[in-house]
C-alpha atoms as a PDB file:
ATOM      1  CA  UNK A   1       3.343 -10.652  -2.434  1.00  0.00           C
ATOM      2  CA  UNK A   2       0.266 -12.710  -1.293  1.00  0.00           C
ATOM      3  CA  UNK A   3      -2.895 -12.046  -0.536  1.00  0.00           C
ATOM      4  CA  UNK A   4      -6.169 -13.340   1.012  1.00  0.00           C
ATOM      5  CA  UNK A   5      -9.167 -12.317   2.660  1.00  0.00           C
ATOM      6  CA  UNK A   6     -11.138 -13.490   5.768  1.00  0.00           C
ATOM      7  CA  UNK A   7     -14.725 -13.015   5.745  1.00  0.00           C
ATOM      8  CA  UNK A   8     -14.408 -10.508   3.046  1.00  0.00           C
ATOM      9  CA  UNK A   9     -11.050  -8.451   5.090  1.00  0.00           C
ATOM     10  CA  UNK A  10      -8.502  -8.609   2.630  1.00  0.00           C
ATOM     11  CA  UNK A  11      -4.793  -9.202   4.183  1.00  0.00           C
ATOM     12  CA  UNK A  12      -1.960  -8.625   1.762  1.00  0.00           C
ATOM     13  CA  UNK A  13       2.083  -9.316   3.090  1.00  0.00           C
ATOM     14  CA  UNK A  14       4.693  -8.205   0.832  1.00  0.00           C
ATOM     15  CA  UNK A  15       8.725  -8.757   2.101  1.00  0.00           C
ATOM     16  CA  UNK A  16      11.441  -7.586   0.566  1.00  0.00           C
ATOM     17  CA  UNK A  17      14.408  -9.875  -0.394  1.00  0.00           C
ATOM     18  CA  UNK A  18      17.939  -8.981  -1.282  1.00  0.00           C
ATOM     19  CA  UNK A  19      19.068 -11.764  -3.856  1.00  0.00           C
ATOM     20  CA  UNK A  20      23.296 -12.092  -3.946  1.00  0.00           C
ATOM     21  CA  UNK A  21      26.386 -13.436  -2.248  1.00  0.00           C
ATOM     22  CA  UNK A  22      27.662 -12.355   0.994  1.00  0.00           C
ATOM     23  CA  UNK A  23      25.654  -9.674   3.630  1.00  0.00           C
ATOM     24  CA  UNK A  24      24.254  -6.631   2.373  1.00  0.00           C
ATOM     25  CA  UNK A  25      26.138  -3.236   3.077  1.00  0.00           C
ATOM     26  CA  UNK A  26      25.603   0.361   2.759  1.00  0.00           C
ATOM     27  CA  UNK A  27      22.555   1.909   1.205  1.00  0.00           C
ATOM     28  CA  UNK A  28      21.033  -0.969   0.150  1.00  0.00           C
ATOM     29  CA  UNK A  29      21.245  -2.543   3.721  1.00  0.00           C
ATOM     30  CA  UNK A  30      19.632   0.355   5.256  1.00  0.00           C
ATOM     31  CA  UNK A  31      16.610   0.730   2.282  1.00  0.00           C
ATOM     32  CA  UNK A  32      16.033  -2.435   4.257  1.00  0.00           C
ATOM     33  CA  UNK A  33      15.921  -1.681   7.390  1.00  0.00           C
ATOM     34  CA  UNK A  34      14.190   1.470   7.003  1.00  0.00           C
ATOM     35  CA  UNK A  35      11.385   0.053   5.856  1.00  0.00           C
ATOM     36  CA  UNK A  36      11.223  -2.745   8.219  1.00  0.00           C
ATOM     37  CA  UNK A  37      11.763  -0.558  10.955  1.00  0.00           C
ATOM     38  CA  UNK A  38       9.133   2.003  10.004  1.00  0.00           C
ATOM     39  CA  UNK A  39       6.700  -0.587   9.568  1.00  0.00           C
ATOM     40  CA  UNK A  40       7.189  -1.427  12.879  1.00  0.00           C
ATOM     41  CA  UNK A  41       7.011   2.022  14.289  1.00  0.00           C
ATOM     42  CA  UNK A  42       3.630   2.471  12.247  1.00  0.00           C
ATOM     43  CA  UNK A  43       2.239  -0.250  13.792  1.00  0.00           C
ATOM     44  CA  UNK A  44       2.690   0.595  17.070  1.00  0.00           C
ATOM     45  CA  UNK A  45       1.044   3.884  16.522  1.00  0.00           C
ATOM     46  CA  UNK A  46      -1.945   2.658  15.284  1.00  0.00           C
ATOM     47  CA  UNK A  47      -3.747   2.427  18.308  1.00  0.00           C
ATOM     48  CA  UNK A  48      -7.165   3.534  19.915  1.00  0.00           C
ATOM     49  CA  UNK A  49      -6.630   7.041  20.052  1.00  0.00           C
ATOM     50  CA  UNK A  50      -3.696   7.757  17.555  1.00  0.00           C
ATOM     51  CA  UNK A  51      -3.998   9.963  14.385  1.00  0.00           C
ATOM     52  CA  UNK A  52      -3.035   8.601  11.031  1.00  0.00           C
ATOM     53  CA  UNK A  53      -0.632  12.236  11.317  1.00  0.00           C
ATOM     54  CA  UNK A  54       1.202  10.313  13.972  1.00  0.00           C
ATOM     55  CA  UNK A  55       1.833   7.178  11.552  1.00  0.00           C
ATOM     56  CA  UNK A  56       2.901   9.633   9.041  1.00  0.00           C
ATOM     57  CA  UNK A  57       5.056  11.410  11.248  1.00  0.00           C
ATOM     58  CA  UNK A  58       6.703   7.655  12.776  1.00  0.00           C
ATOM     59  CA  UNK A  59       7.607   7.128   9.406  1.00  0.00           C
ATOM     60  CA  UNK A  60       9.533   9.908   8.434  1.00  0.00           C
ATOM     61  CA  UNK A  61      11.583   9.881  12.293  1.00  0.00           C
ATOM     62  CA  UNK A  62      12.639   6.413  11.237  1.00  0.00           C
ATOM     63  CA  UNK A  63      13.764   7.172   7.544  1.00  0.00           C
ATOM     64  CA  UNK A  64      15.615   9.884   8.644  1.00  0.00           C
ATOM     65  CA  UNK A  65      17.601   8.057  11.215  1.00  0.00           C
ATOM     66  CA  UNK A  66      18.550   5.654   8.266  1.00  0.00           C
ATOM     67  CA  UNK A  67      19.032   8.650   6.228  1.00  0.00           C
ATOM     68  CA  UNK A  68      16.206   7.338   3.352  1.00  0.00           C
ATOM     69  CA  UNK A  69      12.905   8.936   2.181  1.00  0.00           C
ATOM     70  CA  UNK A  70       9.451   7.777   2.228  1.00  0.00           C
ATOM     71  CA  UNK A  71       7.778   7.570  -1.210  1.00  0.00           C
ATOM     72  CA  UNK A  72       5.270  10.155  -2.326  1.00  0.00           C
ATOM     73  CA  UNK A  73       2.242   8.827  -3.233  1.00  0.00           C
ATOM     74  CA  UNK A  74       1.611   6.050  -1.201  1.00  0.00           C
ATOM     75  CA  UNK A  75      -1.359   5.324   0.711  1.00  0.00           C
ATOM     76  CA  UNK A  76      -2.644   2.960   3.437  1.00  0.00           C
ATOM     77  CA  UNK A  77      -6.052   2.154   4.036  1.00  0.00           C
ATOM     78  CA  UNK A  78      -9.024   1.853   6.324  1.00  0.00           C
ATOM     79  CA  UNK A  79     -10.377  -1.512   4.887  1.00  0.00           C
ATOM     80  CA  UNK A  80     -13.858  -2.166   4.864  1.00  0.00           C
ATOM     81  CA  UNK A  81     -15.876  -5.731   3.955  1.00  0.00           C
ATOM     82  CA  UNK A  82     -14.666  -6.588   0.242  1.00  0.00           C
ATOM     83  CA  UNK A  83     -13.216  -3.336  -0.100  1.00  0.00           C
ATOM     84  CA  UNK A  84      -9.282  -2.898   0.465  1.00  0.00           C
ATOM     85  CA  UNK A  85      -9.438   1.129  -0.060  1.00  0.00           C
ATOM     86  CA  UNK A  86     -11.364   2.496   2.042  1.00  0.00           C
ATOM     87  CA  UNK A  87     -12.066   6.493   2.517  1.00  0.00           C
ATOM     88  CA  UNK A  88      -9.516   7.156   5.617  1.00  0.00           C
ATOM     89  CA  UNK A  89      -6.331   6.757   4.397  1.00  0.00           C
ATOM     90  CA  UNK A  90      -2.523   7.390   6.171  1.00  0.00           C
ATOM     91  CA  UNK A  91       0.048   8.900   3.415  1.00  0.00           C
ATOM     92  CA  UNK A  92       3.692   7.693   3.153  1.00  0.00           C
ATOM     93  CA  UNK A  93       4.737  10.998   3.169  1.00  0.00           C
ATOM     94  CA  UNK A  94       2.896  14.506   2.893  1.00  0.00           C
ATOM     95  CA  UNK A  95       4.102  17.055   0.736  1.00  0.00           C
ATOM     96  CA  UNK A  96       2.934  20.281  -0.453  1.00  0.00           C
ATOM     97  CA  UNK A  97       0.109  18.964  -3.128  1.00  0.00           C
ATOM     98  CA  UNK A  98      -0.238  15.977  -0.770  1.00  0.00           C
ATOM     99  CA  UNK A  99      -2.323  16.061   2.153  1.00  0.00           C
ATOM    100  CA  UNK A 100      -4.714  14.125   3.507  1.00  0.00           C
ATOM    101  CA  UNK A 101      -7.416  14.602   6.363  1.00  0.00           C
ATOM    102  CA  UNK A 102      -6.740  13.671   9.716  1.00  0.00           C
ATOM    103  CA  UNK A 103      -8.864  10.893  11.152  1.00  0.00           C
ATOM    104  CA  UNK A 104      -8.216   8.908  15.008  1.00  0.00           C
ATOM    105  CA  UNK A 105      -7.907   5.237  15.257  1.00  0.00           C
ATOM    106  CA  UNK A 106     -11.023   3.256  16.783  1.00  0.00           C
ATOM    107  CA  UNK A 107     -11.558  -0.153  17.773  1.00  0.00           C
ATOM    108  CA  UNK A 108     -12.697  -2.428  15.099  1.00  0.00           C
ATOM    109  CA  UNK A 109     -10.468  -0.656  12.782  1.00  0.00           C
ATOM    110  CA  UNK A 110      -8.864  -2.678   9.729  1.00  0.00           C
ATOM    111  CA  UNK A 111      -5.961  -1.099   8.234  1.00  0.00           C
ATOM    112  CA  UNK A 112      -3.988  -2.506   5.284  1.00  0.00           C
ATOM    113  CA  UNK A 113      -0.434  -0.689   5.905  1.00  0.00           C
ATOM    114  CA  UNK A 114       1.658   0.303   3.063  1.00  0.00           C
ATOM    115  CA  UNK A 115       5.969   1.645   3.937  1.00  0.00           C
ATOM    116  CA  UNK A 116       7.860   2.126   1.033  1.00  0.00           C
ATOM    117  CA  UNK A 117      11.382   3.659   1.466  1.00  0.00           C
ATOM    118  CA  UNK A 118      13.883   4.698  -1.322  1.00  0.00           C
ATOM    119  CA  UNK A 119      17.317   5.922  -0.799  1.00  0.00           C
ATOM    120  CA  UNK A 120      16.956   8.138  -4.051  1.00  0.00           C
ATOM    121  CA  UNK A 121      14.329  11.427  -4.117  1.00  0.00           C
ATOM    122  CA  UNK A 122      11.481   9.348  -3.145  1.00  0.00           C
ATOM    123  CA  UNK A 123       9.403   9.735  -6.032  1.00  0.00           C
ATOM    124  CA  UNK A 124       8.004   6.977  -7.927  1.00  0.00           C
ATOM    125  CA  UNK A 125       9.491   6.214 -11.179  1.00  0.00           C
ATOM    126  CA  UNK A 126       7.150   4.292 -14.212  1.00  0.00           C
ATOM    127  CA  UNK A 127       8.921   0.810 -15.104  1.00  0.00           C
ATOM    128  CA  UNK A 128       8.790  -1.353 -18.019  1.00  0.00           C
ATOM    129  CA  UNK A 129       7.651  -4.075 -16.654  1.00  0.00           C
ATOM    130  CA  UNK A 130       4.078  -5.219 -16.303  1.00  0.00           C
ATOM    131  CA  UNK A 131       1.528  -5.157 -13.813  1.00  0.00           C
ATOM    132  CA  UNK A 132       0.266  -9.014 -12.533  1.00  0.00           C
ATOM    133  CA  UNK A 133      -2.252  -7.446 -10.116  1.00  0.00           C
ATOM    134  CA  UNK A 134      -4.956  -5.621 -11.275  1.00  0.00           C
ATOM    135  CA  UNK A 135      -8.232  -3.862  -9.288  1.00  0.00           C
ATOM    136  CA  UNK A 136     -11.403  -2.940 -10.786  1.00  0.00           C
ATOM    137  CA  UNK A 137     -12.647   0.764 -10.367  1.00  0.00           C
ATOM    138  CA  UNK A 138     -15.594   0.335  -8.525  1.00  0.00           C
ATOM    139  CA  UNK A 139     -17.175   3.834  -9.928  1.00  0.00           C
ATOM    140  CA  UNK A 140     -16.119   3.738 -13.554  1.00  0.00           C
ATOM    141  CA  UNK A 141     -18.896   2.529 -15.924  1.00  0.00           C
ATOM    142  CA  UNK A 142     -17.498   0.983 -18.839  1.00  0.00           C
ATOM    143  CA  UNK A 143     -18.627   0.749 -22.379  1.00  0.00           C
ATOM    144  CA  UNK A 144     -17.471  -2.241 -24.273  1.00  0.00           C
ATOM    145  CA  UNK A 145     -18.032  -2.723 -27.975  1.00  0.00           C
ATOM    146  CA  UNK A 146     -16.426  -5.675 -28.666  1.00  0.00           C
ATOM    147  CA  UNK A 147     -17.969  -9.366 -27.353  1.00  0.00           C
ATOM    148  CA  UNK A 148     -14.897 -10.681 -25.863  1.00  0.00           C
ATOM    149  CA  UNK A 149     -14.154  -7.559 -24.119  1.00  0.00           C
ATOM    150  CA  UNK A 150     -17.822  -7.816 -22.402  1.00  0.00           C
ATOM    151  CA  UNK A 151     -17.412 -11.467 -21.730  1.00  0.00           C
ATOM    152  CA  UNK A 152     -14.516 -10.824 -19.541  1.00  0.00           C
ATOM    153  CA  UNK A 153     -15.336  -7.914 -17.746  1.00  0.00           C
ATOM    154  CA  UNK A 154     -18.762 -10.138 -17.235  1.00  0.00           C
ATOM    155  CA  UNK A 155     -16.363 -13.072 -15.873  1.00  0.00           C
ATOM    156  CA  UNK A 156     -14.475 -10.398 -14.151  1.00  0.00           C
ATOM    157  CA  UNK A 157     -17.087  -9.217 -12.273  1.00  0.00           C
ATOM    158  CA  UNK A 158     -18.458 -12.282 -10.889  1.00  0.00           C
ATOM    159  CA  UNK A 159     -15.079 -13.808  -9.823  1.00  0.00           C
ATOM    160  CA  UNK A 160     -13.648 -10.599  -8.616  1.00  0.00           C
ATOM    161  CA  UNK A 161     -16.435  -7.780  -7.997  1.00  0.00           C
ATOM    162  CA  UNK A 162     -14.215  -5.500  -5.197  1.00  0.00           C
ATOM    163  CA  UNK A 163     -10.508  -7.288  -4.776  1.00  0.00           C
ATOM    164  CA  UNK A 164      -7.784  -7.187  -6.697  1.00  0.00           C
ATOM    165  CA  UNK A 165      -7.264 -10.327  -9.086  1.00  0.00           C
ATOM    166  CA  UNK A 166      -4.511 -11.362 -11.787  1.00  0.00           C
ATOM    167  CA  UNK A 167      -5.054 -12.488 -15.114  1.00  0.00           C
ATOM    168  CA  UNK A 168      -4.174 -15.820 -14.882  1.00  0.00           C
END
């Protein structure tokens, strides 16, 4: 993944790779394409006009022609200036404690679009393996006692006060 931001508008691009010998078959091929695919179909409805409930709904017509689900929990955002996560959001997928509210597309809109696809359930599994991107939250106040901890989050805050960052 890599990131950047132009005049404080993040822009993050992320691409899946499929490391191995020979073409790709099967599932894993179309996990793939799915997600490629409903990218593209989110895109196009994100328009002047359009509903984040139509992006939603793109997504799912696509998966299930490739016969894959869209994870839960995902978001996309409305970006704002030095903030990528913004209030109006479009879900991967809505489900019955998921929902979001319905907002329409205007010009000037930033939107920082997020399509993961999984041939399993579709629900997000923790890993072992650790996070390299991390992201302040903006409304937490924080209460260090120890003098290294406040020297970083001092650091932290004037390198990195709204984007995401990694420790090294």
């Amino acid at each position: 993944m890599t990131g950047c931001h132009f005049d404080g508008f993040a822009a993050n691009a992320a691409v899946t790779v499929v490391v191995g010998e020979g073409k790709v078959s099967g599932e894993r091929a179309d996990v793939v394409l799915a997600a490629y695919h409903a990218h593209k179909a989110a895109q196009r409805k994100i328009k002047v006009g359009g509903t984040n409930t139509e992006v939603t709904e793109a997504i799912a017509a696509v998966c299930d022609e490739y016969q894959c689900l869209p994870v839960e929990g995902v978001l996309s955002h409305k970006i704002k200036k030095h903030l990528i996560d913004g209030n109006d959001v479009i879900i991967n997928k809505e489900t019955g404690e998921q929902r979001v509210e319905e907002f329409e597309f205007v010009a000037g809109d930033v939107i920082g679009l997020d399509v993961i696809v999984s041939t399993g359930e579709g629900i997000p599994k923790e890993a072992e393996t650790r996070t390299t991107v991390f992201k302040r939250e903006l409304q937490t106040i924080y209460n260090l006692k120890i003098n290294a901890s406040r020297k970083f989050f001092t650091e932290l805050n004037k390198r990195f006060p709204t984007l995401p960052f990694a420790l090294r």
